[in-house]
PDB file of N, CA and C in Angstrom:
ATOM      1  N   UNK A   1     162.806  62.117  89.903  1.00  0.00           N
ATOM      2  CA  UNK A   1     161.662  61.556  90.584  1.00  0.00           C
ATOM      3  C   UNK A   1     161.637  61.972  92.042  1.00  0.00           C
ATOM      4  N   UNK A   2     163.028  61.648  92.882  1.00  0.00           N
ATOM      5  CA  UNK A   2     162.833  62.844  94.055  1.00  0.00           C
ATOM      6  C   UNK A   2     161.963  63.905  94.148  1.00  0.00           C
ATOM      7  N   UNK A   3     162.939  64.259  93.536  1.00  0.00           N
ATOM      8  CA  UNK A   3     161.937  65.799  93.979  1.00  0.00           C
ATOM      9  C   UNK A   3     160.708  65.823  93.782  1.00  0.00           C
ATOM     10  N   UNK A   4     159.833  64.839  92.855  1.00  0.00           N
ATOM     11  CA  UNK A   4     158.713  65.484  92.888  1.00  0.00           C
ATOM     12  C   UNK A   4     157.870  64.613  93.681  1.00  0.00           C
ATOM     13  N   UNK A   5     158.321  63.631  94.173  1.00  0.00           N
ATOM     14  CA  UNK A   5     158.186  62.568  94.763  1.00  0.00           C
ATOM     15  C   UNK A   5     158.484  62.468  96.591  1.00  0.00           C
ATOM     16  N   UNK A   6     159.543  64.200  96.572  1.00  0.00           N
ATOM     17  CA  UNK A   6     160.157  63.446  98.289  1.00  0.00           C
ATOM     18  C   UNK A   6     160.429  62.249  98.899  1.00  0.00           C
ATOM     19  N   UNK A   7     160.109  61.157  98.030  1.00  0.00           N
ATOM     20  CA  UNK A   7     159.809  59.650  98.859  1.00  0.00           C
ATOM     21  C   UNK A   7     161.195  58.926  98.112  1.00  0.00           C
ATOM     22  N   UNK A   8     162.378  58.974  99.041  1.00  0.00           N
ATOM     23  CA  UNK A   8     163.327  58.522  98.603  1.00  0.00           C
ATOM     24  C   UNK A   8     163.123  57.104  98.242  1.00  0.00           C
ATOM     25  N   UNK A   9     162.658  56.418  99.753  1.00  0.00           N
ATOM     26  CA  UNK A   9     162.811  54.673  99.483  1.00  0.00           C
ATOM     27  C   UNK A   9     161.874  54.539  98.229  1.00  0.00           C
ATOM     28  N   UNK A  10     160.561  54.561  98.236  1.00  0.00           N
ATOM     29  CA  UNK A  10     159.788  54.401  96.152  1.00  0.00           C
ATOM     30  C   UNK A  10     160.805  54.849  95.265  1.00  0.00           C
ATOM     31  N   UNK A  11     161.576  55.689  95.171  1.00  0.00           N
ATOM     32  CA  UNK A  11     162.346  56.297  94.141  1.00  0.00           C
ATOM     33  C   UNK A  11     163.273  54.833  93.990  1.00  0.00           C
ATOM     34  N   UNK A  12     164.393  54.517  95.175  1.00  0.00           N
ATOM     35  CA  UNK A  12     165.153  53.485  95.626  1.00  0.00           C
ATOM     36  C   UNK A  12     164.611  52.066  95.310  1.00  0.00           C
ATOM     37  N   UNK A  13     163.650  52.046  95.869  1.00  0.00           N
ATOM     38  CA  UNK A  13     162.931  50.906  95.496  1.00  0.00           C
ATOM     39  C   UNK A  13     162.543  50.260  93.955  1.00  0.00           C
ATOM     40  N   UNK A  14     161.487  51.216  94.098  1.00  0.00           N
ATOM     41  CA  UNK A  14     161.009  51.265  92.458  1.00  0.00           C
ATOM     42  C   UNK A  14     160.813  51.242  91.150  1.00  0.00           C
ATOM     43  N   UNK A  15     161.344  52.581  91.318  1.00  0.00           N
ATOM     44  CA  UNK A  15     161.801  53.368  89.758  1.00  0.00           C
ATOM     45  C   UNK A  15     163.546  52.755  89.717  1.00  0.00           C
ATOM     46  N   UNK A  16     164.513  53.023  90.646  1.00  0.00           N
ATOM     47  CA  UNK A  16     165.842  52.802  90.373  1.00  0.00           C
ATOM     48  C   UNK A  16     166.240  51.566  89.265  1.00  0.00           C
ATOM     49  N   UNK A  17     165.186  49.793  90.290  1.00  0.00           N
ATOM     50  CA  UNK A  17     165.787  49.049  89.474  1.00  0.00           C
ATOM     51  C   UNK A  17     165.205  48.946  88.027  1.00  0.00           C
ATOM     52  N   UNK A  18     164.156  49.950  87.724  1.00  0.00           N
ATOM     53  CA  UNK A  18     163.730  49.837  86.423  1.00  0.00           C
ATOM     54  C   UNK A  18     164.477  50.537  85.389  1.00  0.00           C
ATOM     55  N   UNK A  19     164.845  51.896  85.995  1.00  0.00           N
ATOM     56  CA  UNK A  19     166.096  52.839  85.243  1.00  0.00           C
ATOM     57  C   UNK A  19     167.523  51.787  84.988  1.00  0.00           C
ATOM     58  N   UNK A  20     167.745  51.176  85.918  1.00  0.00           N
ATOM     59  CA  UNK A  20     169.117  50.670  85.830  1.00  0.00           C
ATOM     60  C   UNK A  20     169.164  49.573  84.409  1.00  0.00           C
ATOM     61  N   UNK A  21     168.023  48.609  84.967  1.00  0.00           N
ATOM     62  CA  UNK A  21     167.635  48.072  83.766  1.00  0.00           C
ATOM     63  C   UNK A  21     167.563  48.373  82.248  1.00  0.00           C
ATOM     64  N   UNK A  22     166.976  49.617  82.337  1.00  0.00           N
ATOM     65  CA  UNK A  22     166.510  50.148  80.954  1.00  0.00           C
ATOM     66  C   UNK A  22     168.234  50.537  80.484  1.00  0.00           C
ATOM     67  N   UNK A  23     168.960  51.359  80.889  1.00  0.00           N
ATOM     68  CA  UNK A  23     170.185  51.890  80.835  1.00  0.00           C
ATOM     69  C   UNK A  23     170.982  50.589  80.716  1.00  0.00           C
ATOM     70  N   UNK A  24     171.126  49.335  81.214  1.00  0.00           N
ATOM     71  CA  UNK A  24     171.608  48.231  81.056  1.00  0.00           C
ATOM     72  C   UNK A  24     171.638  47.726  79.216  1.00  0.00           C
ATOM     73  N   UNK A  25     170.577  47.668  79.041  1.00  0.00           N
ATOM     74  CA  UNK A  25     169.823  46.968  77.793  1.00  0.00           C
ATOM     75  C   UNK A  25     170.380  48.033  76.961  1.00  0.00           C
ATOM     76  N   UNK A  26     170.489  49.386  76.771  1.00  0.00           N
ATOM     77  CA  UNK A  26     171.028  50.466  76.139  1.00  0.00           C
ATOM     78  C   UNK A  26     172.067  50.188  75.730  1.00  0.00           C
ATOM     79  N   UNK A  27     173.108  50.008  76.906  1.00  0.00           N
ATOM     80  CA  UNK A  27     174.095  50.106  76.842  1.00  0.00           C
ATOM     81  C   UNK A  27     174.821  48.836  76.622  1.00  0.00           C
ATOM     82  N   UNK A  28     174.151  47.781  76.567  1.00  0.00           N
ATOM     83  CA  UNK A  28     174.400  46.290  75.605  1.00  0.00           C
ATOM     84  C   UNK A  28     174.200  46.213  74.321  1.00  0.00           C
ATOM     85  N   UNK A  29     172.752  47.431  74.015  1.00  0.00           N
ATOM     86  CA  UNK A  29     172.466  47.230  72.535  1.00  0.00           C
ATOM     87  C   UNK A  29     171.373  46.288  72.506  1.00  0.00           C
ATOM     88  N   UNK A  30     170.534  46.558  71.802  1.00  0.00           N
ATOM     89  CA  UNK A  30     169.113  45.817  71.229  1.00  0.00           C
ATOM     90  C   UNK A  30     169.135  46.036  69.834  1.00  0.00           C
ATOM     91  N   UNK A  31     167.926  45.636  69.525  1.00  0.00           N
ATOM     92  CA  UNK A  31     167.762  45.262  68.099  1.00  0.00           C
ATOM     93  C   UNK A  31     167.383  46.244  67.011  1.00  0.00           C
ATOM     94  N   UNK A  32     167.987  45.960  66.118  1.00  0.00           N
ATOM     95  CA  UNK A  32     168.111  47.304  64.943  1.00  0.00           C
ATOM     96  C   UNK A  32     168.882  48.160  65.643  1.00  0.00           C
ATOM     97  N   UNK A  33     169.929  47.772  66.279  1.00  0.00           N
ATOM     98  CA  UNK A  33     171.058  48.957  66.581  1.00  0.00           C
ATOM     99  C   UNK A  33     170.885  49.784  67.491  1.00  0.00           C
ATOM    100  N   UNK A  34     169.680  49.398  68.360  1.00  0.00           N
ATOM    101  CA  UNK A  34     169.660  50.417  69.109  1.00  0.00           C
ATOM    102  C   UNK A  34     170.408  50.827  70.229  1.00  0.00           C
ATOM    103  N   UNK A  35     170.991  51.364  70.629  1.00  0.00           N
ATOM    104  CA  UNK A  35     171.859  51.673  71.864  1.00  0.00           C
ATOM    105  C   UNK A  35     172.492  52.729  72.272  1.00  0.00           C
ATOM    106  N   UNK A  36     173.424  52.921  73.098  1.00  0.00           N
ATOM    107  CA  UNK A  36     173.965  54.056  73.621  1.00  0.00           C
ATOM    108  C   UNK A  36     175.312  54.346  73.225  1.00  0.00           C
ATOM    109  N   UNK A  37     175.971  55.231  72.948  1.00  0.00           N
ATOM    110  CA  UNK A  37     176.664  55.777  72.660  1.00  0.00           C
ATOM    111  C   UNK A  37     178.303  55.894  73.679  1.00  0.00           C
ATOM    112  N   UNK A  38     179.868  56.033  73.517  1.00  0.00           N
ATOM    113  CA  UNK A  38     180.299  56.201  74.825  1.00  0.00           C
ATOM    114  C   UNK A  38     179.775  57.727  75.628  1.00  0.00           C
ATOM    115  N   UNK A  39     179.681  58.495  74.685  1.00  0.00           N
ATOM    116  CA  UNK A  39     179.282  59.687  75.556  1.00  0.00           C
ATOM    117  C   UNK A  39     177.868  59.756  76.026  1.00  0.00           C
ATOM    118  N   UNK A  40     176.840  58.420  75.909  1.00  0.00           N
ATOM    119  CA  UNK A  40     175.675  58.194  76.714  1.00  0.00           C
ATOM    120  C   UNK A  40     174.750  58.684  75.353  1.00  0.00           C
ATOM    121  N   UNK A  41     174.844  59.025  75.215  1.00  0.00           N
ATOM    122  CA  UNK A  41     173.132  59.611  73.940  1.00  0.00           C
ATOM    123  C   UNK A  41     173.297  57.963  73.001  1.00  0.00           C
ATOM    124  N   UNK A  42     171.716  58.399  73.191  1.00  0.00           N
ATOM    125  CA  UNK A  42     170.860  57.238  72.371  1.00  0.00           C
ATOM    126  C   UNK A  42     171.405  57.167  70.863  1.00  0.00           C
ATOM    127  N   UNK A  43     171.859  56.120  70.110  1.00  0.00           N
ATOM    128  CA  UNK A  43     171.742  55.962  68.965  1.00  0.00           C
ATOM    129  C   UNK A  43     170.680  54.443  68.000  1.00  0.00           C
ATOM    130  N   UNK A  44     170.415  54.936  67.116  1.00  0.00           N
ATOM    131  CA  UNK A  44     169.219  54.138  66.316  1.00  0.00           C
ATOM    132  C   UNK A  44     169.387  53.691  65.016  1.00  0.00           C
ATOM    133  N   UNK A  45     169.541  52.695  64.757  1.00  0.00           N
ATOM    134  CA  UNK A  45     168.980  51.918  63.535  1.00  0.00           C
ATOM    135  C   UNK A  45     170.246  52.473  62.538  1.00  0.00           C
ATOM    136  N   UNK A  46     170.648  52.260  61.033  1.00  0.00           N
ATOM    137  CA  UNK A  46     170.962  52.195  60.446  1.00  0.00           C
ATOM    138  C   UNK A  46     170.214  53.002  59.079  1.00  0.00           C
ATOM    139  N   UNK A  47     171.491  53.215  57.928  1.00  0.00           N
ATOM    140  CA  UNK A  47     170.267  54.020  57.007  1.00  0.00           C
ATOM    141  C   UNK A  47     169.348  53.201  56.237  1.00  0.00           C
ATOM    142  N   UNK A  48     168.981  51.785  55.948  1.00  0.00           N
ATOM    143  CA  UNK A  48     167.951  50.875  55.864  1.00  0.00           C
ATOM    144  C   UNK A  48     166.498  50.832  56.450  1.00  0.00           C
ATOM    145  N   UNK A  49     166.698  50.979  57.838  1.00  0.00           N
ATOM    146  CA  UNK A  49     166.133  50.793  58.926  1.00  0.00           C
ATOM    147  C   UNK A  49     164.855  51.596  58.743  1.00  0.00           C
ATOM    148  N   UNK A  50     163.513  51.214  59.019  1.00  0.00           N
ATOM    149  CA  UNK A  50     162.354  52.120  59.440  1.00  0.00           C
ATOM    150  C   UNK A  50     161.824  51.599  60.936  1.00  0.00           C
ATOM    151  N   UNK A  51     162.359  52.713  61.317  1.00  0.00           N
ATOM    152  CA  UNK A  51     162.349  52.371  63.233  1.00  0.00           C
ATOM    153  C   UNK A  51     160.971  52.650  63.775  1.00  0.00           C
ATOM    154  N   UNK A  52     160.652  54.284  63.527  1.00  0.00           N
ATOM    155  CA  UNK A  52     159.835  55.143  63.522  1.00  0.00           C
ATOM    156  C   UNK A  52     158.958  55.264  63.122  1.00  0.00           C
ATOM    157  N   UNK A  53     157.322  55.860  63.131  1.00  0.00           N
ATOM    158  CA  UNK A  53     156.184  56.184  62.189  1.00  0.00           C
ATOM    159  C   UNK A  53     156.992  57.571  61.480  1.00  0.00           C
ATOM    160  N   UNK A  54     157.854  57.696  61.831  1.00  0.00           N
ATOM    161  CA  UNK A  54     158.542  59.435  60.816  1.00  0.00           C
ATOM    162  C   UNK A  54     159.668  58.574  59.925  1.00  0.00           C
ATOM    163  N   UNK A  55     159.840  57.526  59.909  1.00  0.00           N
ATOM    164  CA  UNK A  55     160.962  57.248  58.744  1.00  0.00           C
ATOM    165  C   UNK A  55     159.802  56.199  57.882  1.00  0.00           C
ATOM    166  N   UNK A  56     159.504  57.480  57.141  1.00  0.00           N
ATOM    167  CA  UNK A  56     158.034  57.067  55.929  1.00  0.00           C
ATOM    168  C   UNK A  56     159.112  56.318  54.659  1.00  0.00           C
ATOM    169  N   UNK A  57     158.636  54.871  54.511  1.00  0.00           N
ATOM    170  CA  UNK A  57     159.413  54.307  53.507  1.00  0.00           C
ATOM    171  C   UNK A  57     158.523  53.997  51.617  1.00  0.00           C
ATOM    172  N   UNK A  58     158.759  54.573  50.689  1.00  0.00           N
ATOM    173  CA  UNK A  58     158.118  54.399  49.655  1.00  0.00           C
ATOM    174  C   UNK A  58     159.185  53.749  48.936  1.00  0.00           C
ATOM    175  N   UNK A  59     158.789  52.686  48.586  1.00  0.00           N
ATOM    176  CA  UNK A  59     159.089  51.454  47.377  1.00  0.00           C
ATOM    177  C   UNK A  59     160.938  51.018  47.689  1.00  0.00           C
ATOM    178  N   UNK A  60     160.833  50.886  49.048  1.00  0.00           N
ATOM    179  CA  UNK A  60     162.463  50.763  49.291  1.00  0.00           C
ATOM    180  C   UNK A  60     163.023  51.174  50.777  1.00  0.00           C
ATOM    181  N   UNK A  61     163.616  51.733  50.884  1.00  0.00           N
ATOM    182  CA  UNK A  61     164.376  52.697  51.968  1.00  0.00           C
ATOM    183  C   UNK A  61     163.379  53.993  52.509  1.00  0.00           C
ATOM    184  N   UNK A  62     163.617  54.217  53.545  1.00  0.00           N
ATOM    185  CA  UNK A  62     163.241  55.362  54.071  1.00  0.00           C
ATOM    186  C   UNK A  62     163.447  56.641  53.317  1.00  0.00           C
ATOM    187  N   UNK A  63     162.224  57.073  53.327  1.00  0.00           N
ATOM    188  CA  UNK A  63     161.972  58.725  52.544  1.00  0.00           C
ATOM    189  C   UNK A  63     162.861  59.395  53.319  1.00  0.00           C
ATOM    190  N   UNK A  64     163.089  59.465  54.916  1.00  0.00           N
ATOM    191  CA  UNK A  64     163.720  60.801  55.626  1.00  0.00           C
ATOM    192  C   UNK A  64     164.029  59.512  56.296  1.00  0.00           C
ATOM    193  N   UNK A  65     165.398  59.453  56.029  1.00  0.00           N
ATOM    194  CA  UNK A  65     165.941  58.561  57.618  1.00  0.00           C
ATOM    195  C   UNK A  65     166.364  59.095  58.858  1.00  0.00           C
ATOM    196  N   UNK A  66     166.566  58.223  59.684  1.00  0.00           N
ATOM    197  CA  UNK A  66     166.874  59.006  60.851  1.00  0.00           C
ATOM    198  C   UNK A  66     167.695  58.065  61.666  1.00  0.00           C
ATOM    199  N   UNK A  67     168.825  57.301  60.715  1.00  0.00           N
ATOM    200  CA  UNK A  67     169.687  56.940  62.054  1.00  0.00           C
ATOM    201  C   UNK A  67     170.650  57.746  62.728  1.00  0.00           C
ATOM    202  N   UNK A  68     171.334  56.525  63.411  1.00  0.00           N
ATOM    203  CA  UNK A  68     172.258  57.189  64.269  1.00  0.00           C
ATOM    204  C   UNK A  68     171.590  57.952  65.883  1.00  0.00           C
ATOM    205  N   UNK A  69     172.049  59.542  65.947  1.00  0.00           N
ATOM    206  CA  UNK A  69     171.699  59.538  67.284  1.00  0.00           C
ATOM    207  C   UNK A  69     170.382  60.903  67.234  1.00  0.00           C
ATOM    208  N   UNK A  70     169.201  60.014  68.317  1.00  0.00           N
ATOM    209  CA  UNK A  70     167.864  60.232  68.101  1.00  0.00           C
ATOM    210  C   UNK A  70     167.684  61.718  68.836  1.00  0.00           C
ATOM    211  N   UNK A  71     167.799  62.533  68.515  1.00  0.00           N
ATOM    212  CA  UNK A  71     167.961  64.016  69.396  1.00  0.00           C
ATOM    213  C   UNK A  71     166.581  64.664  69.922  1.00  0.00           C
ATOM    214  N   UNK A  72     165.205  63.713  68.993  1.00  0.00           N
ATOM    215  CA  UNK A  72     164.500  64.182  70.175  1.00  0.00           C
ATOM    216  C   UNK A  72     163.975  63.361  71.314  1.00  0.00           C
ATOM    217  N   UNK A  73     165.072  62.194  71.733  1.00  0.00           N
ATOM    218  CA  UNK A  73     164.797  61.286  72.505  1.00  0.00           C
ATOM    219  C   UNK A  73     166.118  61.864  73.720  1.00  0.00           C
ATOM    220  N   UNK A  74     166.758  62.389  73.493  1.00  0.00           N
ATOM    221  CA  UNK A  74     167.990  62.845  74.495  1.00  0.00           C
ATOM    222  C   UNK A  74     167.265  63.437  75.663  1.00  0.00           C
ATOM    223  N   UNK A  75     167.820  63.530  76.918  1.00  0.00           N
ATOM    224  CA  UNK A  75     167.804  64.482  77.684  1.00  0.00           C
ATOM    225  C   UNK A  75     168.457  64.953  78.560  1.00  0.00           C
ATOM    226  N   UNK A  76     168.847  65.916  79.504  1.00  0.00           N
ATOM    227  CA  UNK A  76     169.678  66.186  80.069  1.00  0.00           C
ATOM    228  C   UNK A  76     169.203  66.585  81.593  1.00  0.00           C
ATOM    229  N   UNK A  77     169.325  65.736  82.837  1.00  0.00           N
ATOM    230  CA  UNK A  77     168.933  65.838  83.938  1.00  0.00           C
ATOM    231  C   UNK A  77     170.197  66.296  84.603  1.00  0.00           C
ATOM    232  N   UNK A  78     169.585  67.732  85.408  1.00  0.00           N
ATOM    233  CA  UNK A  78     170.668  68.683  85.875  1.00  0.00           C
ATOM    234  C   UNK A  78     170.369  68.110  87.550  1.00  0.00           C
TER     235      UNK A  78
END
C-alpha cells in the first residue's frame, strides 16, 4: 500500500490495524477450518466442507473438493 500510496501515516493508520486484524483471526482460526498454516499460507475447510461456489456438491459431498491449502488465495509480497 506504500508505495502506491506514499502516505505512510493512512497506510499506519488505516489499512495496518485492519491487516493485523484480519491476520489475527487467521491465525486463531475461524469457522469451517479456516486458517493459517505455521508456514503462513491459508488453509480451508475439510473434505466434507462446501466453502466455495467451485466445490459443486451433488447428492452428498463435494464433486471437486478443495480443502486444505487455498493456492489461489496465497500471495507473496516482495
Amino acid at each position: 500500500m506504500l508505495e502506491w500510496t506514499h502516505d505512510l501515516d493512512t497506510v499506519r493508520n488505516e489499512f495496518w490495524p485492519v491487516m493485523r486484524t484480519i491476520l489475527a483471526k487467521f491465525m486463531a482460526g475461524t469457522a469451517n477450518g479456516i486458517g493459517m498454516s505455521e508456514d503462513g499460507l491459508l488453509h480451508a475447510g475439510n473434505r466434507g466442507t462446501q466453502l466455495t461456489w467451485m466445490d459443486a456438491q451433488v447428492h452428498g459431498p463435494p464433486v471437486t473438493p478443495r480443502q486444505r491449502l487455498c493456492g489461489r488465495d496465497q500471495c507473496v509480497v516482495v
